[in-house]
Protein backbone atom coordinates (compact mmCIF):
# COMPACT_ATOMS: atom_id res chain seq x y z
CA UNK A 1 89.25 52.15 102.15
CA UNK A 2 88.04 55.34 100.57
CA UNK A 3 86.02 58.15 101.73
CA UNK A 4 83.09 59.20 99.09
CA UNK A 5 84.85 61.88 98.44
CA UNK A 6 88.72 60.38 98.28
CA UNK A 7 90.25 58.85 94.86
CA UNK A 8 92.42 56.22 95.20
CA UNK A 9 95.44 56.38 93.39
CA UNK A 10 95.64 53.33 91.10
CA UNK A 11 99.37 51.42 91.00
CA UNK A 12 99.10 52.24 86.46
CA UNK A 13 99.11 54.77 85.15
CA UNK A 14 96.88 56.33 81.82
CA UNK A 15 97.76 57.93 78.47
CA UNK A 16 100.88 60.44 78.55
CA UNK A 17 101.88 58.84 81.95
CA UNK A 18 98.86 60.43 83.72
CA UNK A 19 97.66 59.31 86.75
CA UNK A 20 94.47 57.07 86.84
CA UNK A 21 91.95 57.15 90.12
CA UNK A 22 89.66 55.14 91.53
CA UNK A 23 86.44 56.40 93.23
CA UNK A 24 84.81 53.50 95.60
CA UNK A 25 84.11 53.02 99.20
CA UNK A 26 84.25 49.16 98.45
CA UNK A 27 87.40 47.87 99.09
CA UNK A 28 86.12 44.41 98.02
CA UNK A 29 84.97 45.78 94.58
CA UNK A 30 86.92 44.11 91.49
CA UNK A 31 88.91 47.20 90.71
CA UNK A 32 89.86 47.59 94.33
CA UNK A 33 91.02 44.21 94.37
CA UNK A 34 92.87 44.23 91.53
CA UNK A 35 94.89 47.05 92.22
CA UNK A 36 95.74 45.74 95.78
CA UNK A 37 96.88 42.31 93.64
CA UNK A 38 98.82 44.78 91.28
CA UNK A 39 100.68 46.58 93.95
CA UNK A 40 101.47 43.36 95.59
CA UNK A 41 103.35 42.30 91.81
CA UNK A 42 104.99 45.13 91.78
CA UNK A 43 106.49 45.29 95.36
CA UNK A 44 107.38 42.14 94.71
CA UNK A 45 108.96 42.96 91.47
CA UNK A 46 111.04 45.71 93.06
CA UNK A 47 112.49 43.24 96.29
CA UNK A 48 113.66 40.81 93.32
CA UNK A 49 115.39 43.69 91.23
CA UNK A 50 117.36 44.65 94.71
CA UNK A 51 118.53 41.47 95.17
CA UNK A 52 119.68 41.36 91.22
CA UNK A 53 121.22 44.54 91.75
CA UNK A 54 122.84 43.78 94.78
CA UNK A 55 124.42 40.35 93.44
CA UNK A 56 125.73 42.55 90.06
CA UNK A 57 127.50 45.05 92.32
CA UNK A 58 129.04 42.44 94.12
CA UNK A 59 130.14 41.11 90.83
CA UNK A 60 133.36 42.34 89.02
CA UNK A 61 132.29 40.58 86.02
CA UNK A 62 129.42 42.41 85.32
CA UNK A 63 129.09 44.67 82.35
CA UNK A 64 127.86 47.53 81.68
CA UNK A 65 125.49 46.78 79.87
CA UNK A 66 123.89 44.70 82.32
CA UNK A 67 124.32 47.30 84.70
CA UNK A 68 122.76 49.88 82.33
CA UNK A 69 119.38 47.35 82.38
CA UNK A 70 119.31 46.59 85.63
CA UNK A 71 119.69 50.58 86.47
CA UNK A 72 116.68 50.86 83.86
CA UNK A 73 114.62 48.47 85.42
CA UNK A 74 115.23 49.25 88.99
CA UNK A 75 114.19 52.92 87.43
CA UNK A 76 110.78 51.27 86.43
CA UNK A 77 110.25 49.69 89.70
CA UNK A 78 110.82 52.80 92.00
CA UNK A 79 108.53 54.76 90.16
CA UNK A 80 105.78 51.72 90.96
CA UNK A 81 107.25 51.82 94.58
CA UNK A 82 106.76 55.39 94.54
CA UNK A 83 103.03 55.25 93.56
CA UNK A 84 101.95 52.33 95.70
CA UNK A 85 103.49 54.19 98.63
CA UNK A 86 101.82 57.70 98.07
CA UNK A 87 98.76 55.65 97.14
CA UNK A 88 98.37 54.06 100.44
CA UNK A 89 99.74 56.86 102.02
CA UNK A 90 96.37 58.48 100.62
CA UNK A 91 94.91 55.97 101.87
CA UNK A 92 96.32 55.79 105.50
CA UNK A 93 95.81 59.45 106.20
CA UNK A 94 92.23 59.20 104.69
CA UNK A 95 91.38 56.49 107.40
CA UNK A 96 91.83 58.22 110.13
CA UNK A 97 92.70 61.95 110.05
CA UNK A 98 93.22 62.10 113.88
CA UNK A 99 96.65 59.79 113.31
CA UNK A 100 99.65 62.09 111.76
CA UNK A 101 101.56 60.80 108.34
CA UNK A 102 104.63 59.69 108.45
């Protein structure tokens, strides 16, 4: 949930790559819900590229070229990691300011 005056970082991103924000207290509201549904694709996205990843290291056979997209793509998902986890991070320390951040 978001303070009046906290954005929420959303888990997309706008023209040039900049950063999009929402501005709600309602974390019911459509937008609020479909960025929670969003970040929950792309987590999920990002625990089936580790287990790809995994299974290709593992694998003498694989080629580089697989390796090359699966680096790519793994690329891709850290990056959405990265901005669900600074997102709710936002979010955490915005809920209660007493409690430190990890």
């Amino acid at each position: 949930m978001t303070t009046p005056n906290e954005l929420r970082l959303l888990p997309w991103s706008g023209p040039g790559d900049k950063p999009c924000y929402l501005s709600t207290d309602d974390p019911d509201g459509y937008m609020s819900r479909l960025a929670d549904s969003i970040e929950a694709i792309q987590l999920g996205t990002a625990s089936e590229l580790l287990e790809e990843v995994s299974e290709a290291l593992d694998d003498q056979n694989t080629s580089l070229d697989e390796m090359r997209y699966l680096v790519t793509e793994l690329t891709g998902a850290l990056s959405d990691v990265y901005r669900v986890a600074t997102s709710r991070g936002r979010l955490w320390a915005a809920s209660d300011p007493r409690e430190p951040a990890c």
